[in-house]
PDB file of N, CA and C in Angstrom:
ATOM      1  N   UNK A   1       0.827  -1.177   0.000  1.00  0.00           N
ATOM      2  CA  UNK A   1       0.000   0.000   0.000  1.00  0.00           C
ATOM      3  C   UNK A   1       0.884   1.258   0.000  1.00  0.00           C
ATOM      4  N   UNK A   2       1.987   1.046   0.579  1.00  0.00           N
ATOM      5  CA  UNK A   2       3.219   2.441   0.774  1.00  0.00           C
ATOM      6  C   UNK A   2       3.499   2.734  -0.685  1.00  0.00           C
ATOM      7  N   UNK A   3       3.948   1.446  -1.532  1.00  0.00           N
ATOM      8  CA  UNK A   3       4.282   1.305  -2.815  1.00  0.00           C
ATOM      9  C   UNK A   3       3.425   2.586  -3.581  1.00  0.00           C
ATOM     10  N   UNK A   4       2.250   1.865  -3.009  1.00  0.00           N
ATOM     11  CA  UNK A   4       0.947   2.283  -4.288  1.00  0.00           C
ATOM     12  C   UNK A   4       0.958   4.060  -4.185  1.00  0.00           C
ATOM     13  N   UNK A   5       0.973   4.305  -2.426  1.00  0.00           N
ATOM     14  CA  UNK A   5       0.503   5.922  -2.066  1.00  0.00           C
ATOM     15  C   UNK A   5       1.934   6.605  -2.999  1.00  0.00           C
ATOM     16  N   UNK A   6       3.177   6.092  -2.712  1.00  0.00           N
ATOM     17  CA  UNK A   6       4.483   6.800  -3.173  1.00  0.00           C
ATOM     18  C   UNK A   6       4.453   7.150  -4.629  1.00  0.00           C
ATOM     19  N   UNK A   7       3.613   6.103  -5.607  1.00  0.00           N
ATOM     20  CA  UNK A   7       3.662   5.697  -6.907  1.00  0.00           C
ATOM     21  C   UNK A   7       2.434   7.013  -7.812  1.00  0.00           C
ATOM     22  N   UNK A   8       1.302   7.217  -6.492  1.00  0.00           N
ATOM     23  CA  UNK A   8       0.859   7.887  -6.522  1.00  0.00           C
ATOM     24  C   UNK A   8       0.853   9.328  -6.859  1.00  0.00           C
ATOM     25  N   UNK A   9       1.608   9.810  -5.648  1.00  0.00           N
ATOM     26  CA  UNK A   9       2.723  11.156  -4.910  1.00  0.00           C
ATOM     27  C   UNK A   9       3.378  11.506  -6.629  1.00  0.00           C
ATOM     28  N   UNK A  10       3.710  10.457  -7.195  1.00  0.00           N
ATOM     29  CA  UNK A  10       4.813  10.800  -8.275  1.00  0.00           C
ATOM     30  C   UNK A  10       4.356  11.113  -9.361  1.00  0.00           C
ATOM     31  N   UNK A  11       3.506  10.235  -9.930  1.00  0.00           N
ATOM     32  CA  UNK A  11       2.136  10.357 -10.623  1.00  0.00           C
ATOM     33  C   UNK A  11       1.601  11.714 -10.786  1.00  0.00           C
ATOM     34  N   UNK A  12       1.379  12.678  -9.583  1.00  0.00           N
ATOM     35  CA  UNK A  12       0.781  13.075  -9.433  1.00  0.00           C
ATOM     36  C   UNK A  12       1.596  14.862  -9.419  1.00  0.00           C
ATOM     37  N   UNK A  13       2.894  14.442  -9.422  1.00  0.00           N
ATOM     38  CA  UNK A  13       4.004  15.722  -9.406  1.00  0.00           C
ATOM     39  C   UNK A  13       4.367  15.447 -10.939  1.00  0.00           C
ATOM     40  N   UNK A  14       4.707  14.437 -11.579  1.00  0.00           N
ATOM     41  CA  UNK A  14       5.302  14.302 -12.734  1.00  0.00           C
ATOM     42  C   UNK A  14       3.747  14.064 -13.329  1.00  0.00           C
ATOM     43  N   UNK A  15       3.183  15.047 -14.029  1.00  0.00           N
ATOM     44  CA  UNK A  15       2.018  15.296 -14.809  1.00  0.00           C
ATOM     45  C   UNK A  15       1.833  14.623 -16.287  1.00  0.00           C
ATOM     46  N   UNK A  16       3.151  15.190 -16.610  1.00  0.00           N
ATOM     47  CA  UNK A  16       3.177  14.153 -18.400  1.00  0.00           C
ATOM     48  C   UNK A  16       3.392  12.821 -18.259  1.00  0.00           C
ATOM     49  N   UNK A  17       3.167  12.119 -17.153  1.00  0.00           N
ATOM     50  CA  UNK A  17       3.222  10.412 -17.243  1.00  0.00           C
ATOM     51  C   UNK A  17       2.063  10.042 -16.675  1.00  0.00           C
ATOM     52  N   UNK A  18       1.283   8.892 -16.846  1.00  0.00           N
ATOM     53  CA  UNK A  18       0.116   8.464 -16.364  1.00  0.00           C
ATOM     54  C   UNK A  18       0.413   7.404 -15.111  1.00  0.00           C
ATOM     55  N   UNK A  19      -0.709   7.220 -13.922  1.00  0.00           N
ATOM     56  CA  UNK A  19       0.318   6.426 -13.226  1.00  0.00           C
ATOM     57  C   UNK A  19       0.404   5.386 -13.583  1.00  0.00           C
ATOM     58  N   UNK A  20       0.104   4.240 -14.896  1.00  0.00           N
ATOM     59  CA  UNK A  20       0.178   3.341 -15.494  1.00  0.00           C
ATOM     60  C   UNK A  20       1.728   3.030 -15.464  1.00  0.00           C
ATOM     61  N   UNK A  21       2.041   4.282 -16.452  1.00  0.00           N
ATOM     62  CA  UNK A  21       3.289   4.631 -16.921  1.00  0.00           C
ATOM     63  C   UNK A  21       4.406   4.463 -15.878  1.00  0.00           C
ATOM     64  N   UNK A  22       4.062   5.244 -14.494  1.00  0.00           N
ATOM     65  CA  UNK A  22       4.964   5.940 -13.549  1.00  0.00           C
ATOM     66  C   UNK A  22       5.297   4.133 -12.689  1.00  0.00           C
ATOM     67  N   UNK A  23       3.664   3.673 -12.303  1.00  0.00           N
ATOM     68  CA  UNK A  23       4.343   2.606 -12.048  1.00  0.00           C
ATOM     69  C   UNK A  23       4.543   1.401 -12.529  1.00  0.00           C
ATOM     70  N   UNK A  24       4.837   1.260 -14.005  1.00  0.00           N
ATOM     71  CA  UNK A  24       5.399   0.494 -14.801  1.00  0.00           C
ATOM     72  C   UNK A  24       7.082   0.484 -14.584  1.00  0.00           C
ATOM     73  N   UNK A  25       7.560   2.159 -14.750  1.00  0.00           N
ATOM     74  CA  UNK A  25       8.889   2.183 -14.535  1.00  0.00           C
ATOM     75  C   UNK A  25       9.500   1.867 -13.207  1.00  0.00           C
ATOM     76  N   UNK A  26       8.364   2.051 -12.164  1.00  0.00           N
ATOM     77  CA  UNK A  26       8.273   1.886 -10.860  1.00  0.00           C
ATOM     78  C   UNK A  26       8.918   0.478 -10.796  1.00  0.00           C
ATOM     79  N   UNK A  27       7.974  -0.859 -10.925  1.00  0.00           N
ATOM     80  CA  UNK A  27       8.210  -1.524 -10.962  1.00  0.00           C
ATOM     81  C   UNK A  27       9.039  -2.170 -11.573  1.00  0.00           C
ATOM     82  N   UNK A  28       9.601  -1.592 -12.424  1.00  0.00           N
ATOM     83  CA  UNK A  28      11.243  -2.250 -13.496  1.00  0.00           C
ATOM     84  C   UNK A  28      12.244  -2.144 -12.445  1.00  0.00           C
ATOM     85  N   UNK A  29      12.352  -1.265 -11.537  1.00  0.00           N
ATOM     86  CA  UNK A  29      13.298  -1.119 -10.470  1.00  0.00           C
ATOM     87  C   UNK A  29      13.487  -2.284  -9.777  1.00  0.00           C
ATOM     88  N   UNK A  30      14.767  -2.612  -9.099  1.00  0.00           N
ATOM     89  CA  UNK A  30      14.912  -3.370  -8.203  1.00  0.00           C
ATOM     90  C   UNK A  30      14.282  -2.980  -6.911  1.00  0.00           C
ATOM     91  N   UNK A  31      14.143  -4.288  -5.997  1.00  0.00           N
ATOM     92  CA  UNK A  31      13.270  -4.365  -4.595  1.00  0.00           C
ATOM     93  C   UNK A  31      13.898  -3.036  -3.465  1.00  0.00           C
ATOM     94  N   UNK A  32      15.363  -3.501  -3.833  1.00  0.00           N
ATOM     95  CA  UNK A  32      15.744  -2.002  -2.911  1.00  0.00           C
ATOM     96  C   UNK A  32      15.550  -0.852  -3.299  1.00  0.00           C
ATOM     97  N   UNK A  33      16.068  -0.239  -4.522  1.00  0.00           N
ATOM     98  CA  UNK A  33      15.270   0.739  -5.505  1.00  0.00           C
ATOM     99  C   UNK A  33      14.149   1.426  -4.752  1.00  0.00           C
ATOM    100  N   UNK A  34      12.954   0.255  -5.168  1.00  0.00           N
ATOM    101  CA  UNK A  34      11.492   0.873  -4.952  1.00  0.00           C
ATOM    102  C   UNK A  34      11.432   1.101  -3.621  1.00  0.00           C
ATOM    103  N   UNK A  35      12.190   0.166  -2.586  1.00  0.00           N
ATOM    104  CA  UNK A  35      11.995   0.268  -0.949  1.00  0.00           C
ATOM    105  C   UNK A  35      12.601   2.301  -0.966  1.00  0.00           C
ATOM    106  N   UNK A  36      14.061   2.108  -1.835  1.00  0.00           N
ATOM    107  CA  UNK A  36      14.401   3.531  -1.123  1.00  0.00           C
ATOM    108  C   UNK A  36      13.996   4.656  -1.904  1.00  0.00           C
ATOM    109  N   UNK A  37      12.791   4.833  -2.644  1.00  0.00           N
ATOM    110  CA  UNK A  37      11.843   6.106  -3.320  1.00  0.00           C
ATOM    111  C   UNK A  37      10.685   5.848  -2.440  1.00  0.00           C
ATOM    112  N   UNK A  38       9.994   4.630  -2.014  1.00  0.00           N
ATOM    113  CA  UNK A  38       9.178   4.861  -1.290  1.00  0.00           C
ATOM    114  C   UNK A  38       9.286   5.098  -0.289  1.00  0.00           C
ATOM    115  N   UNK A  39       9.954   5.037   0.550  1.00  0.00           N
ATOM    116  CA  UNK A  39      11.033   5.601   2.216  1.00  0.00           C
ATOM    117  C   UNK A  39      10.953   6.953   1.693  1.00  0.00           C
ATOM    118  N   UNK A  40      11.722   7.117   0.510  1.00  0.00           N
ATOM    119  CA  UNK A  40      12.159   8.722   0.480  1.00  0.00           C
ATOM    120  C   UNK A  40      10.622  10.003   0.184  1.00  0.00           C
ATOM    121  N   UNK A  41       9.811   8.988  -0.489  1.00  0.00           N
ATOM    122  CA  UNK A  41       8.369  10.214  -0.398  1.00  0.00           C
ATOM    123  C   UNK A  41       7.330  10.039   0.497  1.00  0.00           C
ATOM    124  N   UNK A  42       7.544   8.619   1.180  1.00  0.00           N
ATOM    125  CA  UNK A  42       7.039   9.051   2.387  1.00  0.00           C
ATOM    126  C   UNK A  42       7.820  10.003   3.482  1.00  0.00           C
ATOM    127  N   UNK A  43       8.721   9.944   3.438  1.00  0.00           N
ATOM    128  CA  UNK A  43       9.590  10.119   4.548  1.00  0.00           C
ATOM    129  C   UNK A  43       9.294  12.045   4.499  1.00  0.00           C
ATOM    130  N   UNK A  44       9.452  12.243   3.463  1.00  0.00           N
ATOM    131  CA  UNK A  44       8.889  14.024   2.626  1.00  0.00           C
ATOM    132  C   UNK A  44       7.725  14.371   3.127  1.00  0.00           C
ATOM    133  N   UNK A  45       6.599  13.864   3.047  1.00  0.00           N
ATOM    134  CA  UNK A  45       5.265  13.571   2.969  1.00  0.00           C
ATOM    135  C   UNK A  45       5.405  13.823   4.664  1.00  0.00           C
ATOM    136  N   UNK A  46       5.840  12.943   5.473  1.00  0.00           N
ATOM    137  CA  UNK A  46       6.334  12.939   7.112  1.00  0.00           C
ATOM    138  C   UNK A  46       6.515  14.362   7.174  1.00  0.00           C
ATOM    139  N   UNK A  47       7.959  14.759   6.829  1.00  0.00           N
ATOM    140  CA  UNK A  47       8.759  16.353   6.861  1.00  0.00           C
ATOM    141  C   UNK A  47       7.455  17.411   6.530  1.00  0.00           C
ATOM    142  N   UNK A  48       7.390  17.336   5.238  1.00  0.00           N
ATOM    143  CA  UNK A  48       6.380  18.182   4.860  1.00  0.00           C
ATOM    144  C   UNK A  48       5.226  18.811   6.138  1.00  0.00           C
ATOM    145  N   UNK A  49       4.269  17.300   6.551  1.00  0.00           N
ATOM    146  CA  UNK A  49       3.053  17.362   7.450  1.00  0.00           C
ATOM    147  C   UNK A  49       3.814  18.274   8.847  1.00  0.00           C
ATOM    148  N   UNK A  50       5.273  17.854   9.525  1.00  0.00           N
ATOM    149  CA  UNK A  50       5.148  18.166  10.486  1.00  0.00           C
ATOM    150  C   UNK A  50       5.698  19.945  10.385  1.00  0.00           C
ATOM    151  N   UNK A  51       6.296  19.946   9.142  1.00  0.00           N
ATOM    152  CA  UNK A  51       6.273  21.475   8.658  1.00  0.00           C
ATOM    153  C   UNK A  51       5.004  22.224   8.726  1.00  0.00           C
ATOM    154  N   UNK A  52       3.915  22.162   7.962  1.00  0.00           N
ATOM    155  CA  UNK A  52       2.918  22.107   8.313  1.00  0.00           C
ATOM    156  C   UNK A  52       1.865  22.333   9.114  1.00  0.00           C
ATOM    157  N   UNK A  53       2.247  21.563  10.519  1.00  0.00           N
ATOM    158  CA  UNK A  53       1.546  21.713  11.659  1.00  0.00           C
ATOM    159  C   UNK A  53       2.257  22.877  12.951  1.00  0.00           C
ATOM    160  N   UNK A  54       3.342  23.014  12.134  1.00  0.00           N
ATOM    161  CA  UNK A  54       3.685  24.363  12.870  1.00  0.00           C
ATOM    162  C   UNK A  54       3.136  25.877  12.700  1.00  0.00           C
ATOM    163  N   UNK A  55       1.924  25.584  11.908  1.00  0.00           N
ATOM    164  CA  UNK A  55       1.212  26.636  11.309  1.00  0.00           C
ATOM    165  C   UNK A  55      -0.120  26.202  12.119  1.00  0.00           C
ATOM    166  N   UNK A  56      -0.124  25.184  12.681  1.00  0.00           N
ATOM    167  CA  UNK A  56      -1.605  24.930  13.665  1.00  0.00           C
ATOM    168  C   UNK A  56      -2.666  24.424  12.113  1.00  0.00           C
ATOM    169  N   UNK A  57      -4.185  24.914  12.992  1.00  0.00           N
ATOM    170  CA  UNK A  57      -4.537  23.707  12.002  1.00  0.00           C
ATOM    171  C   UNK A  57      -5.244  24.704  10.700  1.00  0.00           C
ATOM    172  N   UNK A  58      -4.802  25.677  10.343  1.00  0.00           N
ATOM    173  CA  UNK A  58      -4.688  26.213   8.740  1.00  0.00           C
ATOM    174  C   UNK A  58      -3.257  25.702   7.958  1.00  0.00           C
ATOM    175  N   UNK A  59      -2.592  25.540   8.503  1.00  0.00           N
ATOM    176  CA  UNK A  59      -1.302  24.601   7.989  1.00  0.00           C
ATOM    177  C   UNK A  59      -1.713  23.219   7.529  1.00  0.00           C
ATOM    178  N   UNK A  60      -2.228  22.265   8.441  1.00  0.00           N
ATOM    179  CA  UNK A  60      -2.606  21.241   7.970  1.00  0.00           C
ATOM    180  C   UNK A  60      -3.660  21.064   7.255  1.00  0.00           C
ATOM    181  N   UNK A  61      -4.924  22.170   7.853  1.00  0.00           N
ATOM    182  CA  UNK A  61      -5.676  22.063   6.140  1.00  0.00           C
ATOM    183  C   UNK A  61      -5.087  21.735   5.089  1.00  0.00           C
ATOM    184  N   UNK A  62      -4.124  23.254   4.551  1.00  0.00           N
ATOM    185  CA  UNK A  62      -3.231  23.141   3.519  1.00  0.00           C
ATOM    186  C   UNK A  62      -2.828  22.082   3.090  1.00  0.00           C
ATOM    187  N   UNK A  63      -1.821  21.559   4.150  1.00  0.00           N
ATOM    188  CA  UNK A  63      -1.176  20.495   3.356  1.00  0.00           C
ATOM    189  C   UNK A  63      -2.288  19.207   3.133  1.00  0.00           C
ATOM    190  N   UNK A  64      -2.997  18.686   3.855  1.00  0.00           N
ATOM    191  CA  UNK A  64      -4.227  17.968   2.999  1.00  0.00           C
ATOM    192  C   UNK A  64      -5.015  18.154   2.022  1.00  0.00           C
ATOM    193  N   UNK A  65      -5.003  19.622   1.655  1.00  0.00           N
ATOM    194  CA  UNK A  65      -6.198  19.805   0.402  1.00  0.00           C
ATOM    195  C   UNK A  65      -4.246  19.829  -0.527  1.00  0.00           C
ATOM    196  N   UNK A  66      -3.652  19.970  -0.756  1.00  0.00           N
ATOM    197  CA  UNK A  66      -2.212  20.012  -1.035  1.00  0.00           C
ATOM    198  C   UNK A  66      -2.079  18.442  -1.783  1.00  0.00           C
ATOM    199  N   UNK A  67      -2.251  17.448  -0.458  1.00  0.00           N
ATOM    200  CA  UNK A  67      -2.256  15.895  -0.754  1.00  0.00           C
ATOM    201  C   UNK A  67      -3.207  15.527  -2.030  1.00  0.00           C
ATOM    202  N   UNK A  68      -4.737  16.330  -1.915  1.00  0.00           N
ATOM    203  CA  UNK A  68      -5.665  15.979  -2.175  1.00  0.00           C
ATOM    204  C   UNK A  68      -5.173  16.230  -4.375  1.00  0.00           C
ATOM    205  N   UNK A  69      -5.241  17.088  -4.169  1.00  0.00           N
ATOM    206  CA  UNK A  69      -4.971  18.345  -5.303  1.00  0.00           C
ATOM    207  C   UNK A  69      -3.777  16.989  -6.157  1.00  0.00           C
ATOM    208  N   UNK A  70      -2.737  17.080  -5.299  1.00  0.00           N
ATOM    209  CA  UNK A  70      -1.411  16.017  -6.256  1.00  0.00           C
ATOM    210  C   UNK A  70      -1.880  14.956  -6.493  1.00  0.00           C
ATOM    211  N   UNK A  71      -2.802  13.920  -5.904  1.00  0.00           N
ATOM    212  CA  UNK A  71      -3.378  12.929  -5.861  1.00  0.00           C
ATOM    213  C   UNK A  71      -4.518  12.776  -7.182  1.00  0.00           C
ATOM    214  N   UNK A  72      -4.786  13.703  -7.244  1.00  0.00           N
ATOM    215  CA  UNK A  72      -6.600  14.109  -8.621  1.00  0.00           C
ATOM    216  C   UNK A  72      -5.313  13.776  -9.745  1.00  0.00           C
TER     217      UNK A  72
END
């Protein structure tokens, strides 16, 4: 499921690829590969939120309608 949300995230920043596409190449990667892009945009995604919540909760609105928005 980490796979899928990260594959997502990317999908969803890199616009001219479909996520068909994104995780096709996704998956050509080796097991460690995919382990260390999905570590690395969750791990962002982590940074990001707790950036974020230092703004109280109009910050985290943000960054959820933010999630929402890259995700469409």
């Amino acid at each position: 499921m980490c796979r899928t949300c990260a594959i997502m995230v990317i999908a969803g920043v890199w616009r001219r690829r479909s996520f068909s596409e994104v995780e096709a190449r996704f998956l050509s990667l080796s097991r460690a590969g995919q382990a260390a892009i999905t570590s690395a945009v969750l791990g962002f995604l982590f940074l990001l939120s707790l950036f974020a919540a230092q703004f109280g909760w109009p910050g985290v609105l943000a960054f959820w309608l933010a999630v929402v928005v890259i995700a469409r």
